[in-house]
C-alpha atoms as a PDB file:
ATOM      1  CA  UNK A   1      -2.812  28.638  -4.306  1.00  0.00           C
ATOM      2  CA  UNK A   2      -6.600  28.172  -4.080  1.00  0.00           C
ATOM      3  CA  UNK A   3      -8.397  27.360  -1.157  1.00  0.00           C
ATOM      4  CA  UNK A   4      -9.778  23.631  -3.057  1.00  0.00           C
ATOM      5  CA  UNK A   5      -5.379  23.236  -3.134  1.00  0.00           C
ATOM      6  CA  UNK A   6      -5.175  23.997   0.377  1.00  0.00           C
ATOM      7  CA  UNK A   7      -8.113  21.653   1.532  1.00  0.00           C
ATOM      8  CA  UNK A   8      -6.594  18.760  -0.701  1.00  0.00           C
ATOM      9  CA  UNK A   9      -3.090  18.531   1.075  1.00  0.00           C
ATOM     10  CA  UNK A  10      -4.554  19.172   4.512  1.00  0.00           C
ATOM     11  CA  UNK A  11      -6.271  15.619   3.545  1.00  0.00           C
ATOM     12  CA  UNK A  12      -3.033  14.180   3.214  1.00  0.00           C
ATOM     13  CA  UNK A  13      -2.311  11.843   6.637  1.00  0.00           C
ATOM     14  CA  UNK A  14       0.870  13.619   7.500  1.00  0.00           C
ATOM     15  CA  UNK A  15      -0.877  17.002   7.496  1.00  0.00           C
ATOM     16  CA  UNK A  16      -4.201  16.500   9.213  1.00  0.00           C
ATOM     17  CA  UNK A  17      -4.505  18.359  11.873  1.00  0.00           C
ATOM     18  CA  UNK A  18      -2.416  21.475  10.871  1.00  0.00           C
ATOM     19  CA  UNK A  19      -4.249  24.770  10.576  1.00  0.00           C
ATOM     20  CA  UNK A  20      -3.767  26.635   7.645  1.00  0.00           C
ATOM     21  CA  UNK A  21      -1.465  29.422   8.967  1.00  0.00           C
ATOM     22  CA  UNK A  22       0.981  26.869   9.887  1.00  0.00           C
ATOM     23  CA  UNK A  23       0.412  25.154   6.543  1.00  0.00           C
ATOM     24  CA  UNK A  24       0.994  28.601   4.892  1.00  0.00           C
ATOM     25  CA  UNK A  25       4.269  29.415   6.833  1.00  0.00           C
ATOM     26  CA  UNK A  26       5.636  25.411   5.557  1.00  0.00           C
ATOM     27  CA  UNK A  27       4.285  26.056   1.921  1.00  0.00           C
ATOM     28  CA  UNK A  28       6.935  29.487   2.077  1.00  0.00           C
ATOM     29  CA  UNK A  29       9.925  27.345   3.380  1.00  0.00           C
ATOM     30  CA  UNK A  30       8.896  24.025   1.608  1.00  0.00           C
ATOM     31  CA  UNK A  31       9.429  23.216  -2.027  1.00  0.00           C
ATOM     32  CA  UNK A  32       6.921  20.831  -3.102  1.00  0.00           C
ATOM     33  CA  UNK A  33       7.647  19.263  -6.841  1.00  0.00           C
ATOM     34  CA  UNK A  34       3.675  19.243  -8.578  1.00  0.00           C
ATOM     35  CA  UNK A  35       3.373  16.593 -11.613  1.00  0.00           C
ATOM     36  CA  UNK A  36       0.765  14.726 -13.636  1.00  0.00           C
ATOM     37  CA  UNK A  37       0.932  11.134 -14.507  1.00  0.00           C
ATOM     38  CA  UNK A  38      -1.872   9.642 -17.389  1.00  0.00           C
ATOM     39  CA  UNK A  39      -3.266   6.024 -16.886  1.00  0.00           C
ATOM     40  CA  UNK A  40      -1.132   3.358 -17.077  1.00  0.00           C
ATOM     41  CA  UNK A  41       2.567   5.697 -16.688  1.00  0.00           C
ATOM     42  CA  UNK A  42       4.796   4.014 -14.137  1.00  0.00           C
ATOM     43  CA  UNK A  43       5.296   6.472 -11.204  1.00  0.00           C
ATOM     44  CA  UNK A  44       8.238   4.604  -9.321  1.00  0.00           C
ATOM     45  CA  UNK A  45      10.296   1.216  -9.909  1.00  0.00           C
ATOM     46  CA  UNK A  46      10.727  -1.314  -7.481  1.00  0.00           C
ATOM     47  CA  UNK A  47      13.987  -0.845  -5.784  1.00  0.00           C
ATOM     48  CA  UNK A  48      14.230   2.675  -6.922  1.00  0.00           C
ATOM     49  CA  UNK A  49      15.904   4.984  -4.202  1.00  0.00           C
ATOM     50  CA  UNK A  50      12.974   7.104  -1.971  1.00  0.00           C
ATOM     51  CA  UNK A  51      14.813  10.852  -1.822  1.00  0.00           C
ATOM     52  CA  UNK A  52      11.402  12.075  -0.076  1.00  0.00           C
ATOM     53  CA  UNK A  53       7.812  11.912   0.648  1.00  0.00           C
ATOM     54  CA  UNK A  54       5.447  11.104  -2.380  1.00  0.00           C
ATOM     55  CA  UNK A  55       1.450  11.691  -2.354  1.00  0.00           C
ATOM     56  CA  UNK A  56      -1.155  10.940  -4.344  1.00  0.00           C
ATOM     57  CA  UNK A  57      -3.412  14.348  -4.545  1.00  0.00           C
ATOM     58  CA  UNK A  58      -6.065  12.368  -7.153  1.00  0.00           C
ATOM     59  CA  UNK A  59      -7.086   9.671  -9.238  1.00  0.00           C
ATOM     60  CA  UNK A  60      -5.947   5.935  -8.571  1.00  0.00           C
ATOM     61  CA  UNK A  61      -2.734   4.026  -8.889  1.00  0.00           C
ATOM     62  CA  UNK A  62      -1.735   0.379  -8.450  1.00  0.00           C
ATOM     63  CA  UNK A  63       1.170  -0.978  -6.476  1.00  0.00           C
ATOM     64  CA  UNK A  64       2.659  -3.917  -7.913  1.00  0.00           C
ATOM     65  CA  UNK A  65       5.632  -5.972  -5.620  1.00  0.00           C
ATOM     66  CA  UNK A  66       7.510  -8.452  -7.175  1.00  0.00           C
ATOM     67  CA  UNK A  67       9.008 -11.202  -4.395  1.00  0.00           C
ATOM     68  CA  UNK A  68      12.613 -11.395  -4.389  1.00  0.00           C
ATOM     69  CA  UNK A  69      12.505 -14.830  -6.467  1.00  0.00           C
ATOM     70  CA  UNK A  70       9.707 -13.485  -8.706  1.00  0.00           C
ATOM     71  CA  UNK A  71       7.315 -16.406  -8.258  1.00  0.00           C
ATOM     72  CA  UNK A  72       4.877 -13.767  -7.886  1.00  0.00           C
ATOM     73  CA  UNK A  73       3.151 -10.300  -8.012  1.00  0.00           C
ATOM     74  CA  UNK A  74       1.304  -8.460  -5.155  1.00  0.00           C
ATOM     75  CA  UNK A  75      -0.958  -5.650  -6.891  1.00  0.00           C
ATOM     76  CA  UNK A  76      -3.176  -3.209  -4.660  1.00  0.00           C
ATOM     77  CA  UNK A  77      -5.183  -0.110  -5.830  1.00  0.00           C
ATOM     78  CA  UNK A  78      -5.060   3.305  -3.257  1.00  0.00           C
ATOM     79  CA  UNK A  79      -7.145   6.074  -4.100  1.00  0.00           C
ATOM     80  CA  UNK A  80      -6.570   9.758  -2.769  1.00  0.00           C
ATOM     81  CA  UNK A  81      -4.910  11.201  -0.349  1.00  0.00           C
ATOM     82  CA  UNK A  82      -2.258   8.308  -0.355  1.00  0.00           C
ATOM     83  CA  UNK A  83       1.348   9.147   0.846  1.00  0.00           C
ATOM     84  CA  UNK A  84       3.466   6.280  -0.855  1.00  0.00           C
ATOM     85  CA  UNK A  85       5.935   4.619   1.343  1.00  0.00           C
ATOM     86  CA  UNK A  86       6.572   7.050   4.087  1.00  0.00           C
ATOM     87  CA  UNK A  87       8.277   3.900   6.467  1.00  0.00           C
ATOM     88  CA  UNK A  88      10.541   3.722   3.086  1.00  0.00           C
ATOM     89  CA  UNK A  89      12.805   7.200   3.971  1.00  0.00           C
ATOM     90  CA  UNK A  90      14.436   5.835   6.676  1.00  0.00           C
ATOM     91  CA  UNK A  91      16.267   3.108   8.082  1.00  0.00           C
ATOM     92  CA  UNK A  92      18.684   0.808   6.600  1.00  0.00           C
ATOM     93  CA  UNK A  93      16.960   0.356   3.105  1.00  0.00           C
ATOM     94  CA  UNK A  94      15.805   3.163   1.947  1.00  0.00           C
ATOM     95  CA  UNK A  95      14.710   2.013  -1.252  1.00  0.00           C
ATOM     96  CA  UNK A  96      10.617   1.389  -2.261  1.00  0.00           C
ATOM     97  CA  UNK A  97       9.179  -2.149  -1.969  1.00  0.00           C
ATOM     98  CA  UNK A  98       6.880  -1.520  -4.764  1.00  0.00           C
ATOM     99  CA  UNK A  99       5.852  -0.130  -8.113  1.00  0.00           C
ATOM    100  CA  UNK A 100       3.413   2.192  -8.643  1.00  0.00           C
ATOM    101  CA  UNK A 101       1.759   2.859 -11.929  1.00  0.00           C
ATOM    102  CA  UNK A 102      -1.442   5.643 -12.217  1.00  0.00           C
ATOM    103  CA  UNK A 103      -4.471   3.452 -13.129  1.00  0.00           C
ATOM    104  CA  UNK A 104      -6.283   6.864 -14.190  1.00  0.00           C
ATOM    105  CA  UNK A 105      -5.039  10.405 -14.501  1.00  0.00           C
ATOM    106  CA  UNK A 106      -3.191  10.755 -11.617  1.00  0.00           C
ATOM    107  CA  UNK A 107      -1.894  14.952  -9.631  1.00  0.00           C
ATOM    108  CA  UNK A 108       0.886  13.930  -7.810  1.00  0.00           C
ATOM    109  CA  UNK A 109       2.940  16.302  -5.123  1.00  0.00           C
ATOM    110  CA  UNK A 110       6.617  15.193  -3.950  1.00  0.00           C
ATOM    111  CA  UNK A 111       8.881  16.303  -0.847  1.00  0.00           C
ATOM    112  CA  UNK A 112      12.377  16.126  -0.655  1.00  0.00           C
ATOM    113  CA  UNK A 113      13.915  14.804   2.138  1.00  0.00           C
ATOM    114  CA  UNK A 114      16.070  17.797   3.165  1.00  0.00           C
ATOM    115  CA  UNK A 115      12.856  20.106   3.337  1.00  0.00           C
ATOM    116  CA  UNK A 116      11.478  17.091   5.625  1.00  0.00           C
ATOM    117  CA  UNK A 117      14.126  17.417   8.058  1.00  0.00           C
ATOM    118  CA  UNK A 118      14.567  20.758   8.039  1.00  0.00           C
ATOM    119  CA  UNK A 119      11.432  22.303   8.194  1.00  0.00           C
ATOM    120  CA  UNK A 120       8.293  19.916   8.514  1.00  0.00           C
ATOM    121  CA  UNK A 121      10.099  18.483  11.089  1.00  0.00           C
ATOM    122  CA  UNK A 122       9.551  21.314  13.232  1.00  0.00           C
ATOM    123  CA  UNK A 123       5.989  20.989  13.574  1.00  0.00           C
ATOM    124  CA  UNK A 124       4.598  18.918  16.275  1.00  0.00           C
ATOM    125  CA  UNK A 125       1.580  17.638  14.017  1.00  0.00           C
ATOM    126  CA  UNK A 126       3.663  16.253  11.371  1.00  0.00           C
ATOM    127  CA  UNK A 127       6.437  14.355  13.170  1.00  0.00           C
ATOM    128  CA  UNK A 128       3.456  13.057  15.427  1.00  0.00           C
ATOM    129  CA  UNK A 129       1.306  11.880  11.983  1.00  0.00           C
ATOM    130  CA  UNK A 130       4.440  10.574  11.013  1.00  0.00           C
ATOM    131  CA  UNK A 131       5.309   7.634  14.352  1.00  0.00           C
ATOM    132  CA  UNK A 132       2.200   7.209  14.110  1.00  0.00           C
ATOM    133  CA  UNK A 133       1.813   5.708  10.314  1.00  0.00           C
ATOM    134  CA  UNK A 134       5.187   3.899  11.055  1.00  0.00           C
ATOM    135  CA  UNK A 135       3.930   2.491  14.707  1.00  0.00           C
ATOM    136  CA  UNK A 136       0.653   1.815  13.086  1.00  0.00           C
ATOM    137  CA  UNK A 137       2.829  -0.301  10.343  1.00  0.00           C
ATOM    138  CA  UNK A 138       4.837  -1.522  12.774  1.00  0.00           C
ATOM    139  CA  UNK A 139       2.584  -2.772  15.465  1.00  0.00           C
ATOM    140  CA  UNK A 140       0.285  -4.325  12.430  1.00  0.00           C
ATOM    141  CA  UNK A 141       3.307  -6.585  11.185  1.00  0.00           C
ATOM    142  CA  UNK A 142       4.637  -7.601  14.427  1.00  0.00           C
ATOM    143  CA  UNK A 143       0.292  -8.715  15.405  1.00  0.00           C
ATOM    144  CA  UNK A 144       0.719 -10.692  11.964  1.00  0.00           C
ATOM    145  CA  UNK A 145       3.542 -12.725  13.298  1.00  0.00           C
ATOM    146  CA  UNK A 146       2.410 -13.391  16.410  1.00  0.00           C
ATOM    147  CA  UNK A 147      -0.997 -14.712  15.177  1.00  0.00           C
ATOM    148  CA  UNK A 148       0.446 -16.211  12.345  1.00  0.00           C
ATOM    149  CA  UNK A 149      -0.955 -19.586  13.568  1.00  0.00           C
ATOM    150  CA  UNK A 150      -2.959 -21.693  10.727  1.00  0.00           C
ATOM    151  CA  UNK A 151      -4.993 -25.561  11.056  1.00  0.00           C
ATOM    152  CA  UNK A 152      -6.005 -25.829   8.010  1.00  0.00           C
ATOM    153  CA  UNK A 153      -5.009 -25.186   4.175  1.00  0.00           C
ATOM    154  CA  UNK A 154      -7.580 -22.367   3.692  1.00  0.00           C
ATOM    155  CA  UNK A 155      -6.189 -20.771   6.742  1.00  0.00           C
ATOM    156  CA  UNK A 156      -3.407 -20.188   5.255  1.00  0.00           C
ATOM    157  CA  UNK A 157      -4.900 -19.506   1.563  1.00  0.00           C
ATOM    158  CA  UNK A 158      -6.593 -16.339   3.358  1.00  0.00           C
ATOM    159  CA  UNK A 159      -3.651 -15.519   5.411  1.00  0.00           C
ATOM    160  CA  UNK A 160      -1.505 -15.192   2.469  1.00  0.00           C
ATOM    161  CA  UNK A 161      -3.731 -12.629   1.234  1.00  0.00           C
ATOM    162  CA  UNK A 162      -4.608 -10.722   4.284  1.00  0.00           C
ATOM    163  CA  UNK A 163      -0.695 -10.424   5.606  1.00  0.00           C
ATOM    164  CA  UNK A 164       0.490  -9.307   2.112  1.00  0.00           C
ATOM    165  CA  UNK A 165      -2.273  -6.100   2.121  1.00  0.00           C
ATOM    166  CA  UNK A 166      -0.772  -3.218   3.002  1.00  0.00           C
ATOM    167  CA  UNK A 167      -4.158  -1.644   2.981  1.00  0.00           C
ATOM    168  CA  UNK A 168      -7.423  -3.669   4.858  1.00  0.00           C
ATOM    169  CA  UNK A 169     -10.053  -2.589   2.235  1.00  0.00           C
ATOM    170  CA  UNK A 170      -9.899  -2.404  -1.268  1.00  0.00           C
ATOM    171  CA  UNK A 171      -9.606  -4.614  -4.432  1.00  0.00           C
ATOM    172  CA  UNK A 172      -6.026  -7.045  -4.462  1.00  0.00           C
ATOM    173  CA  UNK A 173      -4.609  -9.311  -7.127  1.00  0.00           C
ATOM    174  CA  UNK A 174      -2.082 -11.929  -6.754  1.00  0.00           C
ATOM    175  CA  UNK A 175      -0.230 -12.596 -10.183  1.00  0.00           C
ATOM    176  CA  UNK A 176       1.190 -16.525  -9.467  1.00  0.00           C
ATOM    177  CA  UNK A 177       0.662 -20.018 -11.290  1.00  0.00           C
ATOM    178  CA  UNK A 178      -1.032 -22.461  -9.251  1.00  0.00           C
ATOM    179  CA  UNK A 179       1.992 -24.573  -8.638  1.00  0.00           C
ATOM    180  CA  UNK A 180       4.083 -21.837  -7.364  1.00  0.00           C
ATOM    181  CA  UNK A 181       1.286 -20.929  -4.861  1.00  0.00           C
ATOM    182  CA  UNK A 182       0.867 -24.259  -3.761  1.00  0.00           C
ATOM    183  CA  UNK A 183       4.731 -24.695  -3.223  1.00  0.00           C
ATOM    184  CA  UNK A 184       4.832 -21.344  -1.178  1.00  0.00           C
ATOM    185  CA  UNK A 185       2.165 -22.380   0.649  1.00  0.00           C
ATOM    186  CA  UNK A 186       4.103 -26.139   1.563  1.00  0.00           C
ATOM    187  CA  UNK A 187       0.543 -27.972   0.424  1.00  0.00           C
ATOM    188  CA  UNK A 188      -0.379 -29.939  -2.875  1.00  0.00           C
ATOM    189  CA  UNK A 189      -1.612 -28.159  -5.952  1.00  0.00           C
ATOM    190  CA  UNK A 190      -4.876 -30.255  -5.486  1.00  0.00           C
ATOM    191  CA  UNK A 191      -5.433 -29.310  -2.324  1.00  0.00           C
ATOM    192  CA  UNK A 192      -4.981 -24.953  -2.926  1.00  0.00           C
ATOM    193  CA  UNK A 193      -6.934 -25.320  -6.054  1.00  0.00           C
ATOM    194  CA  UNK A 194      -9.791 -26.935  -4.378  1.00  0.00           C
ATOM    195  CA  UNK A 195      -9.778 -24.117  -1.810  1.00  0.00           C
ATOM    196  CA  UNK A 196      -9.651 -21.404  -4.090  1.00  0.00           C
ATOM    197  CA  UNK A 197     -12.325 -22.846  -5.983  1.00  0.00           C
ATOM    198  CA  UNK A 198     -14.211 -22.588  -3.171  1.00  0.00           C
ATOM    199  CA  UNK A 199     -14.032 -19.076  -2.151  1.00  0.00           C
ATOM    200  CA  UNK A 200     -14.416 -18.474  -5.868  1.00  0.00           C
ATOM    201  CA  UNK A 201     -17.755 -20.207  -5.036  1.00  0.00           C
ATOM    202  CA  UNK A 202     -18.700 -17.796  -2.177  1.00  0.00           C
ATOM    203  CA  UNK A 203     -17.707 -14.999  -4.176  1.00  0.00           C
ATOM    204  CA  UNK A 204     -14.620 -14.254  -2.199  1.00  0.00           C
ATOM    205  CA  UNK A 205     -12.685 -14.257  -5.081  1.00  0.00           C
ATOM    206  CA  UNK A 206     -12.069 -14.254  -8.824  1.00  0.00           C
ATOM    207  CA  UNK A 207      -9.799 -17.083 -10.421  1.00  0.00           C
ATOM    208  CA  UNK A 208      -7.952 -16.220 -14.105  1.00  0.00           C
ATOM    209  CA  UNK A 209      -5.026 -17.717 -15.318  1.00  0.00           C
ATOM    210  CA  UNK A 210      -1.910 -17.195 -13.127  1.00  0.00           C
ATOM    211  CA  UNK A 211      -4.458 -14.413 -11.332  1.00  0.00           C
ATOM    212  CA  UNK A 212      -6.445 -14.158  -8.274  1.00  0.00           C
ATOM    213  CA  UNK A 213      -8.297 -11.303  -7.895  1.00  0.00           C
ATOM    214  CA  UNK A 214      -9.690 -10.089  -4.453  1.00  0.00           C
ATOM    215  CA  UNK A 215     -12.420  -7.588  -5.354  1.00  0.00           C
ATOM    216  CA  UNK A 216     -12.991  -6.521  -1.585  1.00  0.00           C
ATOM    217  CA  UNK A 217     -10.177  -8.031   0.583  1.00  0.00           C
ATOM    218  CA  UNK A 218     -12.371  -7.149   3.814  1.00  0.00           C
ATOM    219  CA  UNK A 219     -14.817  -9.709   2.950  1.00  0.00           C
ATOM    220  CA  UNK A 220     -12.422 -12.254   3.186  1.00  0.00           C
ATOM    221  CA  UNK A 221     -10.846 -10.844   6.348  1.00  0.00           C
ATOM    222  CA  UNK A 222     -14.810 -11.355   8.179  1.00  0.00           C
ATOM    223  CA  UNK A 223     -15.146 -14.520   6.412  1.00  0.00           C
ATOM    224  CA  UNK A 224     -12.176 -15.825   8.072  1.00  0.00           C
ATOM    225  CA  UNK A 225     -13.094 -14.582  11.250  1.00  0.00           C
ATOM    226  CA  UNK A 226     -15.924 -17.095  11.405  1.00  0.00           C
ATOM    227  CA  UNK A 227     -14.079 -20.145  10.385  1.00  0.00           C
END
């Protein structure tokens, strides 16, 4: 394996901090499944079981996550190194929340989970990356909840956004019709219209029909701030 190979997976969040020796000694214990994906080739279903760690070595894919009465569709783009889903391998549904689809040519590298908990597991490093992208998850959610606290309808326009992003940065897009986000929501359609219109205004977002594109989700997150 080159050296540009070796550099590339150390990336990855659940190997930084390994040195390469140790990284060596895993890649001659650990069989890791290589594969290509071109633009626009579904990677993983919704509600697909996750049988082991997945990560994005290059190129771009989108996530899209379908509620559970399919009034809408969460979409977010992640760029490399991207491990999809790790909080997905355990617990009591061990199934993935979300699509993914490569948006360009796309390497990906897949673990199973036997060669997780047999072998990666001995390493200090990993099992500490890994509680700490869970408690990171974790302690995110649970800081959502508690401050889930809204006085106005734009309030909770931008909170909708900013608690369904699993990542803080980045482009989003929100596949809904108007009246479906307004019932979610519990306001008129007159009311989250003229909001959206608004940040559409400020150039917070982008308004298509039954879309609402995000470009850069952060902006929205320091607008908010300021209200």
């Amino acid at each position: 394996m080159e050296l540009t190979m070796y550099d590339t997976l150390l990336q990855l969040p659940l190997f930084q901090g390994l040195c390469k020796n140790d990284f060596t000694d895993i890649l001659g214990k650990v069989k890791l499944h290589f594969s290509k994906n071109k633009a626009m080739e579904k990677i993983i279903n919704q509600g697909s079981p996750c049988n082991g760690l997945v990560f994005l070595l290059n190129g771009e894919i989108i996530s899209e996550t379908k509620d559970r009465d399919d009034l809408y569709t969460w979409c977010e783009y992640f760029n490399e190194p991207y491990v999809l889903e790790p909080y997905s391998l355990f617990g009591m549904n061990t199934n993935y929340i979300s699509s993914y689809s490569a948006m360009t040519d796309v390497n990906i590298v897949s673990i199973e989970k036997k060669f997780i908990l047999s072998e990666l597991n001995k390493y200090d490093i990993f099992r500490l990356n890994y509680l700490n992208i869970i408690s990171n998850r974790s302690q995110i959610l649970q800081d959502r909840l508690l401050n889930n606290k809204t006085n106005s309808i734009e309030e909770k326009v931008i909170n909708f956004f900013l608690y369904h992003a699993e990542k803080s940065t980045g482009k989003k897009l929100l596949k809904i019709k108007m009246e479906d986000f307004a019932t979610l929501l519990n306001d008129t359609r007159l009311s989250v219209s003229k909001v959206l219109n608004e940040l559409q205004e400020m150039g917070l977002l982008v308004l298509r029909r039954k879309e609402i594109e995000i470009p850069e989700i952060s902006l929205l997150a320091t607008y908010k701030s300021k209200i």
